[in-house]
C-alpha atoms as a PDB file:
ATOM      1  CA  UNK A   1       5.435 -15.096   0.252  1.00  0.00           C
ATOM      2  CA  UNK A   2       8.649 -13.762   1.298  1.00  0.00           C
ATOM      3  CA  UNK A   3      10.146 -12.437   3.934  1.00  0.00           C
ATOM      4  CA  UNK A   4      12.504  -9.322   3.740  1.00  0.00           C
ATOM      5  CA  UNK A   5      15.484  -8.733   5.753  1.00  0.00           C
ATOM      6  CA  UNK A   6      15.860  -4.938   6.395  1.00  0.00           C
ATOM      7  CA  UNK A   7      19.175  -3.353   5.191  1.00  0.00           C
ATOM      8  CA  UNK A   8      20.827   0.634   6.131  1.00  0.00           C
ATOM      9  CA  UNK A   9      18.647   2.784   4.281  1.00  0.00           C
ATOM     10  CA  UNK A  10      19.417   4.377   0.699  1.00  0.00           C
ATOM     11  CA  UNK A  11      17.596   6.997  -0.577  1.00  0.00           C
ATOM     12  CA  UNK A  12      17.295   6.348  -4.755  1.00  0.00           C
ATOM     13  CA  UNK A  13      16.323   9.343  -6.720  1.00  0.00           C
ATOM     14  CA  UNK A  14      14.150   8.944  -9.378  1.00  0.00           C
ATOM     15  CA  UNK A  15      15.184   9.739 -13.294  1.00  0.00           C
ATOM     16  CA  UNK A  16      13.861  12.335 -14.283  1.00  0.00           C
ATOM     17  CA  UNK A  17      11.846  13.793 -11.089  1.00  0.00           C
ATOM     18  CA  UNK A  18      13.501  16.462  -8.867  1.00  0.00           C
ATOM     19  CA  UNK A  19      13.447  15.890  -5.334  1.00  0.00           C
ATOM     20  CA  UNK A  20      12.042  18.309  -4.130  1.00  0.00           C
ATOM     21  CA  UNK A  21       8.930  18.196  -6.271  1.00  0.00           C
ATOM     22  CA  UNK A  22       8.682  14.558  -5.551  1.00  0.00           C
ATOM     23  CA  UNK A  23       8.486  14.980  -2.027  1.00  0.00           C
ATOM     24  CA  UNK A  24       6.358  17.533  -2.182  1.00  0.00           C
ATOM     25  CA  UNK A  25       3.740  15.977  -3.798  1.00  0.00           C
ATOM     26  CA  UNK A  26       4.195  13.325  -1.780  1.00  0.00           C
ATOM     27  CA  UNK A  27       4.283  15.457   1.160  1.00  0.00           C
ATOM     28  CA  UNK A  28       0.377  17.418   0.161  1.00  0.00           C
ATOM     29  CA  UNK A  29      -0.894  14.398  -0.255  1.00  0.00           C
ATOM     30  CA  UNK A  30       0.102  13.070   3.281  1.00  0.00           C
ATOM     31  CA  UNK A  31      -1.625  16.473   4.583  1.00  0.00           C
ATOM     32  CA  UNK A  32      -4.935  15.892   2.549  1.00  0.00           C
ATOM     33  CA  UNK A  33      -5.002  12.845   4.125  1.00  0.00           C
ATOM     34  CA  UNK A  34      -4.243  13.987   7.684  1.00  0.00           C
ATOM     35  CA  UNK A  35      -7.242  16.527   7.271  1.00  0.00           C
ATOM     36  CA  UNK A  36      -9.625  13.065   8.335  1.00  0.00           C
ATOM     37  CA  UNK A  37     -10.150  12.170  12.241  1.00  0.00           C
ATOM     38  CA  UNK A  38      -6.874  11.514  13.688  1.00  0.00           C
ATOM     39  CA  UNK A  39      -5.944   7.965  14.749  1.00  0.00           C
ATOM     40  CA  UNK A  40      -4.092   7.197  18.170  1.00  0.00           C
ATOM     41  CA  UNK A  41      -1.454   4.711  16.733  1.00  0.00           C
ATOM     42  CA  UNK A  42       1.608   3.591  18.658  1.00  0.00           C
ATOM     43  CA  UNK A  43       4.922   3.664  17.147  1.00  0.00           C
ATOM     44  CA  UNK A  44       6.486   0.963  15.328  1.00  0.00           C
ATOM     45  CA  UNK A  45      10.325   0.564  16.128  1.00  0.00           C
ATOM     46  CA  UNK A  46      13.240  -0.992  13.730  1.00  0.00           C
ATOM     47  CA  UNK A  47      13.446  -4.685  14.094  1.00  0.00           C
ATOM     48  CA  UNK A  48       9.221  -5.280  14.237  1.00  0.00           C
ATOM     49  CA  UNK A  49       7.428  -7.859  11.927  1.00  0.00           C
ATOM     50  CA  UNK A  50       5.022  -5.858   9.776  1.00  0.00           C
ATOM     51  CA  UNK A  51       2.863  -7.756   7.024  1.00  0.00           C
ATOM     52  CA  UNK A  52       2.721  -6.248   3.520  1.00  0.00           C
ATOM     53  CA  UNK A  53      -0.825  -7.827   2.303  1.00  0.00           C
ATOM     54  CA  UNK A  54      -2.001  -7.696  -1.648  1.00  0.00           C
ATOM     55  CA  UNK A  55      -1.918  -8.312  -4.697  1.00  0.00           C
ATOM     56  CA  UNK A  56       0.685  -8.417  -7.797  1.00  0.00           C
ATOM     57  CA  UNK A  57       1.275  -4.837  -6.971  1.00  0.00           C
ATOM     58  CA  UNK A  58       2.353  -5.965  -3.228  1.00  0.00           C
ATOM     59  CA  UNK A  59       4.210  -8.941  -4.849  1.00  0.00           C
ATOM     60  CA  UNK A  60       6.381  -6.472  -7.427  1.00  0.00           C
ATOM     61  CA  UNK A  61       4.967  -7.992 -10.353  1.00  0.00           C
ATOM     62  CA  UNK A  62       6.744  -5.715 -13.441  1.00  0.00           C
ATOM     63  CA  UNK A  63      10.127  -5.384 -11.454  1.00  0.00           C
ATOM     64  CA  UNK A  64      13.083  -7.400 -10.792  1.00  0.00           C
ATOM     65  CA  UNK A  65      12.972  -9.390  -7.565  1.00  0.00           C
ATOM     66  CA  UNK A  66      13.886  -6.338  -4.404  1.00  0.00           C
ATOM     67  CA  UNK A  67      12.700  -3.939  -6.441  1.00  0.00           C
ATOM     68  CA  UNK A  68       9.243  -4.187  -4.789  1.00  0.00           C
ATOM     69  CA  UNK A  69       7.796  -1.719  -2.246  1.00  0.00           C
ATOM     70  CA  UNK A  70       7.823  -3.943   0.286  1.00  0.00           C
ATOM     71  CA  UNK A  71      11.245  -4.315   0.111  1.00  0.00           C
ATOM     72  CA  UNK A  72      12.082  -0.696  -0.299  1.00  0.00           C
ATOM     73  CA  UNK A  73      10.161   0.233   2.745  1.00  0.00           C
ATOM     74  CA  UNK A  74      12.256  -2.395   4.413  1.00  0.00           C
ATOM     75  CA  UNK A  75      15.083  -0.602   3.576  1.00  0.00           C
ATOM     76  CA  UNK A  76      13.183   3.054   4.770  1.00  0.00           C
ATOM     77  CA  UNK A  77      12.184   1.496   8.130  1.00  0.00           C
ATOM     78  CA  UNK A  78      14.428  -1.441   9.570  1.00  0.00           C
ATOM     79  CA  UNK A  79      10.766  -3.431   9.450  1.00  0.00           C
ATOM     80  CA  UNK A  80      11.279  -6.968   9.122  1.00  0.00           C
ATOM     81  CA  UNK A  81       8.417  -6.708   6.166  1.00  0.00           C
ATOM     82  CA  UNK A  82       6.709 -10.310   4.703  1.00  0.00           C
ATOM     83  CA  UNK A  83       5.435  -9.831   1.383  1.00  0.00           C
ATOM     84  CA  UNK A  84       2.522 -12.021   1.498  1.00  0.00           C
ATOM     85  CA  UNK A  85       1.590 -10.478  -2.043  1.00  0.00           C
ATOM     86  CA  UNK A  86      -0.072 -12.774  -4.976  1.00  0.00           C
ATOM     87  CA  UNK A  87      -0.266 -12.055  -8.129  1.00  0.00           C
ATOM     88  CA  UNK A  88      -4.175 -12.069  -8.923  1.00  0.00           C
ATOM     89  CA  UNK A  89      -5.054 -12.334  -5.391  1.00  0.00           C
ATOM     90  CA  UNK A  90      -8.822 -10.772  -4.618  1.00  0.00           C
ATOM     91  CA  UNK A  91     -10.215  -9.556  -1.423  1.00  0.00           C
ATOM     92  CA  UNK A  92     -12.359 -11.794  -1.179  1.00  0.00           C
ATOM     93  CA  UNK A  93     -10.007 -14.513  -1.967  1.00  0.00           C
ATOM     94  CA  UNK A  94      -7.541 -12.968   0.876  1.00  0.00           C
ATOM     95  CA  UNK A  95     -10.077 -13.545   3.899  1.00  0.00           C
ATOM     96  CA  UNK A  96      -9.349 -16.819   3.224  1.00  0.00           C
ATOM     97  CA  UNK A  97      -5.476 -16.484   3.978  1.00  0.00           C
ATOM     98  CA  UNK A  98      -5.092 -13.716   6.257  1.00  0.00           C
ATOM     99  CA  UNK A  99      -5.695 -15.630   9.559  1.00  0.00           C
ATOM    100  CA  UNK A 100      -2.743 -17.701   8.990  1.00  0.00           C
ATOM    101  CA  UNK A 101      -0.440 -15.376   8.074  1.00  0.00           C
ATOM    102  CA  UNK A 102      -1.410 -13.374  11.097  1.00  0.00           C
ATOM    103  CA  UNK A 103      -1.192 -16.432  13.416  1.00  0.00           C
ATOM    104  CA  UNK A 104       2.510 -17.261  11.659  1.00  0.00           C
ATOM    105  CA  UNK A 105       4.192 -13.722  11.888  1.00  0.00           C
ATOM    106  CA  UNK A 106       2.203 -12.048  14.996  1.00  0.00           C
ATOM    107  CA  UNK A 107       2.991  -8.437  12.613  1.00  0.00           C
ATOM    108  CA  UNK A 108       2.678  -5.444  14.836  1.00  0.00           C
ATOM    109  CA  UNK A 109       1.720  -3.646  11.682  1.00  0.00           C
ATOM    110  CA  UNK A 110      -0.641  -4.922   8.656  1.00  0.00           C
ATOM    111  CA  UNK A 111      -0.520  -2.874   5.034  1.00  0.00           C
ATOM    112  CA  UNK A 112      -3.334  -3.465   3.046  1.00  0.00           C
ATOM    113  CA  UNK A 113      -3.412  -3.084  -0.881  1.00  0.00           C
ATOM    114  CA  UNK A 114      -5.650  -5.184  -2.607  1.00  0.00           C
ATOM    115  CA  UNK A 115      -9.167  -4.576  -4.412  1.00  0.00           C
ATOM    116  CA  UNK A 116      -7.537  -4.161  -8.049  1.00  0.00           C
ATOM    117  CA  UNK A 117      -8.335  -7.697  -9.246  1.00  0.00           C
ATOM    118  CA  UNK A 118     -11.816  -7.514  -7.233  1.00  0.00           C
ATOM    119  CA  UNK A 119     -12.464  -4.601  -9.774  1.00  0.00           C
ATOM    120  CA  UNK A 120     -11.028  -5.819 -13.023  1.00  0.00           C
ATOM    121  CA  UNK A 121     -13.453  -8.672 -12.786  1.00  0.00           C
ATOM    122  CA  UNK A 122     -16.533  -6.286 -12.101  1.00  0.00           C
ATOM    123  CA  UNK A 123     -16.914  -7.005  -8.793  1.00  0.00           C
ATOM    124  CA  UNK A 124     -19.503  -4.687  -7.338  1.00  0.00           C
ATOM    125  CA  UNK A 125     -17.648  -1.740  -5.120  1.00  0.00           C
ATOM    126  CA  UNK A 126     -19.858  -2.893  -2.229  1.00  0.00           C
ATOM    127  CA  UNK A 127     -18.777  -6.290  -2.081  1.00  0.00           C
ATOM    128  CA  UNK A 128     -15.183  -5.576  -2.366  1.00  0.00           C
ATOM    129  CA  UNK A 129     -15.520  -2.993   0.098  1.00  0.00           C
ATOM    130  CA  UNK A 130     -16.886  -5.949   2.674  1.00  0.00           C
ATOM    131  CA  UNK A 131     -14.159  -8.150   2.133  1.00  0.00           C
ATOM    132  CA  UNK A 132     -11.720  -5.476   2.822  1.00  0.00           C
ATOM    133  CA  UNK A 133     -13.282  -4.326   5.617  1.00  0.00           C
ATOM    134  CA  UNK A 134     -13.659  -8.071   7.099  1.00  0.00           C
ATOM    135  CA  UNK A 135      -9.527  -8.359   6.423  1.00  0.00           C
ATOM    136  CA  UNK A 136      -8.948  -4.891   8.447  1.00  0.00           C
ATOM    137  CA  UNK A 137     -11.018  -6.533  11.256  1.00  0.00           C
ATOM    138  CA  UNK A 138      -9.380  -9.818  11.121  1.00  0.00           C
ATOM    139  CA  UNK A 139      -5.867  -7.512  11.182  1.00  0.00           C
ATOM    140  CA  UNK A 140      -7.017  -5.882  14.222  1.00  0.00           C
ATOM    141  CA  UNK A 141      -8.500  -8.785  16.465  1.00  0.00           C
ATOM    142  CA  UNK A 142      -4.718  -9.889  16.139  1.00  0.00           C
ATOM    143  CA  UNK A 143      -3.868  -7.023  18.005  1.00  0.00           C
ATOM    144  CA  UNK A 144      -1.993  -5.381  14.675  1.00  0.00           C
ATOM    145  CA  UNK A 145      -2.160  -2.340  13.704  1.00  0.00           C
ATOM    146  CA  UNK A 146      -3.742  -1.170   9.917  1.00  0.00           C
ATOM    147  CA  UNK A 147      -2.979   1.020   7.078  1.00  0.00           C
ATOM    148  CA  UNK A 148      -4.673   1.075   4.129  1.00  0.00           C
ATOM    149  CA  UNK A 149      -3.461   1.606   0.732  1.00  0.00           C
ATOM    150  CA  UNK A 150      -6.091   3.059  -1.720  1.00  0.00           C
ATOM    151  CA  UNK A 151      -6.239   1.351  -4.842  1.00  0.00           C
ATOM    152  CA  UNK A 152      -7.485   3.328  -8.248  1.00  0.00           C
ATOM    153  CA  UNK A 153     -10.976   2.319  -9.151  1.00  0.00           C
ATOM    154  CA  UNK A 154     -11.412   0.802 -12.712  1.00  0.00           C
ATOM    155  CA  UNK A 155     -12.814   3.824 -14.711  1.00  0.00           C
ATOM    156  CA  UNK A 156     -12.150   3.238 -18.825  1.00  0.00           C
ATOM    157  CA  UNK A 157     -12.300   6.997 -19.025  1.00  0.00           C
ATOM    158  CA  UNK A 158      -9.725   7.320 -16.119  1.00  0.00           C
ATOM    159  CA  UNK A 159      -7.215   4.568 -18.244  1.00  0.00           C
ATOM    160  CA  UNK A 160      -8.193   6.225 -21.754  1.00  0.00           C
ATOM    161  CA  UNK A 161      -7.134   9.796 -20.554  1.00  0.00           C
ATOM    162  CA  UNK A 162      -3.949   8.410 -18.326  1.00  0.00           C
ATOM    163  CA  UNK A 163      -5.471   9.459 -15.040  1.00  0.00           C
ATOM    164  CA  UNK A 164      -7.247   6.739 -12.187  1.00  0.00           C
ATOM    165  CA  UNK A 165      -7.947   8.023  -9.196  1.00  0.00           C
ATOM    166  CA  UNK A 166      -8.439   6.165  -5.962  1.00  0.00           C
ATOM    167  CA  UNK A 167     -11.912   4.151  -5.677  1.00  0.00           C
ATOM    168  CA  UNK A 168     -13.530   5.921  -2.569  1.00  0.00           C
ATOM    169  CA  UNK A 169     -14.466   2.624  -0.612  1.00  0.00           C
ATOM    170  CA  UNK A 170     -10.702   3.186   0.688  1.00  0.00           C
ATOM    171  CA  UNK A 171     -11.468   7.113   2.151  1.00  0.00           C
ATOM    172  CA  UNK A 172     -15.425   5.360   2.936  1.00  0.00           C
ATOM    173  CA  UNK A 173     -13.131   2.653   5.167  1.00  0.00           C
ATOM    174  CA  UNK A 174     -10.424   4.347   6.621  1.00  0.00           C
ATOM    175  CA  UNK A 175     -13.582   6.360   8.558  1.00  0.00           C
ATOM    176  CA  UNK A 176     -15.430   3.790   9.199  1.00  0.00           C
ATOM    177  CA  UNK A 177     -13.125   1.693  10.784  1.00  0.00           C
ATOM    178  CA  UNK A 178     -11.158   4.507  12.159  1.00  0.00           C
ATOM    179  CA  UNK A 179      -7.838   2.843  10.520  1.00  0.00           C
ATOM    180  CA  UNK A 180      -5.199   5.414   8.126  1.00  0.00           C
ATOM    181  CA  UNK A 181      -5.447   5.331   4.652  1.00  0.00           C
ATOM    182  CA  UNK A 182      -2.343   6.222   1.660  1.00  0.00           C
ATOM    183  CA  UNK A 183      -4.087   8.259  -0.373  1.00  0.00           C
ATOM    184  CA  UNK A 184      -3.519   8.846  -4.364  1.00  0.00           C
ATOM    185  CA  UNK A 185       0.248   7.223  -4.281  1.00  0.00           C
ATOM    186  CA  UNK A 186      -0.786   4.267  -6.254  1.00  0.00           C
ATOM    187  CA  UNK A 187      -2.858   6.110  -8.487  1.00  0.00           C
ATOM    188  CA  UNK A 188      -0.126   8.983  -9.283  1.00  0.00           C
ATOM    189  CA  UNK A 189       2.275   6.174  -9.992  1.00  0.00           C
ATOM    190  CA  UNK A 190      -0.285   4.528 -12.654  1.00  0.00           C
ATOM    191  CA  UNK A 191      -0.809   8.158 -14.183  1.00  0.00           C
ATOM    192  CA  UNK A 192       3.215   8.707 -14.893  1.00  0.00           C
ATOM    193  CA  UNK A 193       3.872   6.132 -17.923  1.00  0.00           C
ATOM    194  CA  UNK A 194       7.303   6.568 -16.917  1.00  0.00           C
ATOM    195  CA  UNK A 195       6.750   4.638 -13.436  1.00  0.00           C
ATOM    196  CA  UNK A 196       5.204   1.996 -15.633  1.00  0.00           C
ATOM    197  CA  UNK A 197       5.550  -1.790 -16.452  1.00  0.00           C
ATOM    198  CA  UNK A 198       2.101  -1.841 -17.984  1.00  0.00           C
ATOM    199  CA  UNK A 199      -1.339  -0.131 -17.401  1.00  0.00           C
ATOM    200  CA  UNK A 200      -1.609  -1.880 -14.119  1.00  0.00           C
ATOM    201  CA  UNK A 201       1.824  -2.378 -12.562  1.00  0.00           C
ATOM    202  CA  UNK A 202       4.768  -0.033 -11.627  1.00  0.00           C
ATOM    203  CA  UNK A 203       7.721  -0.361 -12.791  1.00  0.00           C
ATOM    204  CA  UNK A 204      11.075  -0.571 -10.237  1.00  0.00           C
ATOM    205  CA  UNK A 205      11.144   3.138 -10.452  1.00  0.00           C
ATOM    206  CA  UNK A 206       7.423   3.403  -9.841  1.00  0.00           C
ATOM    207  CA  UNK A 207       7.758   1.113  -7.161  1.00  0.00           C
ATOM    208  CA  UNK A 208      10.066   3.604  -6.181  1.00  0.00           C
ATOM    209  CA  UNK A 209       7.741   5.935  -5.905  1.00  0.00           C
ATOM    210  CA  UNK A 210       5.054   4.160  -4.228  1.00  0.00           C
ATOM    211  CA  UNK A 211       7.420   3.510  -1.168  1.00  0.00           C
ATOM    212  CA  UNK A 212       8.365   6.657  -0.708  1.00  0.00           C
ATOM    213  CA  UNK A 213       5.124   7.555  -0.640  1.00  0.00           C
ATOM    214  CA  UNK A 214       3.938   4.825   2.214  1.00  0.00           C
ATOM    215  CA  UNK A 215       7.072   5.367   4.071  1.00  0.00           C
ATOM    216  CA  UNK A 216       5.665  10.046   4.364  1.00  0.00           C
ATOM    217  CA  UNK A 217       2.394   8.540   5.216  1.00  0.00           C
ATOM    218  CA  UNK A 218       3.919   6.672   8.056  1.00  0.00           C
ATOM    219  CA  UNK A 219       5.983   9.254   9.072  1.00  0.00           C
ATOM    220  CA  UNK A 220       3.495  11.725   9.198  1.00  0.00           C
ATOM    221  CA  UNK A 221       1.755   9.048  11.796  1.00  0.00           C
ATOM    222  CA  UNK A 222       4.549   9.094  13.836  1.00  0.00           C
ATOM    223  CA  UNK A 223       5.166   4.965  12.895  1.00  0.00           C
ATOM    224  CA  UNK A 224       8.649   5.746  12.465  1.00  0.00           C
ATOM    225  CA  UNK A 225      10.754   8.479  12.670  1.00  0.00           C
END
């Protein structure tokens, strides 16, 4: 776990992707995702404790330490952010851990991105989908707020042909539980070999990407400004 110490933000362009087009695409996909029932959420100012909760993806396993999107969102926000990410961590695994990282911080804000491993090892979508769903309510009965990051489901044909796409439990449990959901980031940064470490982690400049992409989301909440 660590804990990151916001710092005046930077905005890093990315090699080889105009800015514009970057934020646009960002930018639709915030808007597809605003098209669900709107949640009443209160805003989060500079200086607040928010929990970043996952996996190796939430860690910043295939980029040098910082380079994480935790830490860039840090940067974005003035959040004091706590990467409670572990590499290999499951959802079902995390119910197990959440509670006391919840008791320890008190976050106003909880971002969820784990499910990946839960999938690799075949877990059945309905079972993963529990366990998330029991960590959003745990998040909540602490009085934090929760944001979901969808994570792409494990489709050979999606990996073969260099396109995932978001498993749909995430979209299925943003509804349900009436909490927002970061659509398609993660899975646009695993389609672009250039934002790459490997087939399952981002690289520094995909990690790049993927805060950029959180930090729209939460702007188009009205989290910060």
């Amino acid at each position: 776990m660590r804990f990151l110490t916001p710092v005046p933000s930077t905005t890093v362009p990315i090699a080889g992707v105009p800015r514009r087009a970057l934020l646009a695409g960002l930018l639709a996909g915030v808007w597809l995702a605003g098209c669900r029932k709107a949640v009443k959420l209160s805003a989060i100012p500079a200086g607040q404790t928010v929990l970043a909760f996952g996996d190796s993806v939430t860690y910043g396993t295939g980029a040098a330490r910082g380079e994480d999107w935790p830490s860039l969102l840090a940067q974005k926000t003035g959040w004091k952010i706590v990467n409670a990410g572990i590499p290999g961590d499951t959802a079902a695994n995390g119910k197990g851990r959440i509670q006391a990282l919840l008791d320890e911080h008190r976050p106003a804000l909880v971002i969820l991105e784990i499910g990946g491993n839960d999938f690799l090892r075949r877990v059945a979508a309905t079972a993963v989908k529990e366990d998330i769903r029991q960590l959003i309510k745990t998040s909540l009965q602490a009085g934090a707020q929760v944001v979901l990051v969808a994570v792409p489901e494990l489709s050979l044909m999606g990996l073969v042909a260099g396109k995932p796409s978001d498993s749909p439990i995430y979209a299925e449990l943003a509804d349900e539980e009436k909490v927002p959901l970061v659509p398609d980031v993660f899975s646009e940064t695993l389609s672009r070999p250039d934002l790459c470490a490997d087939r399952i982690h981002p690289n520094a400049r995909g990690y790049q990407y993927m805060a950029t992409g959180i930090h729209a989301r939460l702007q188009a909440l009205g989290w910060v400004p």
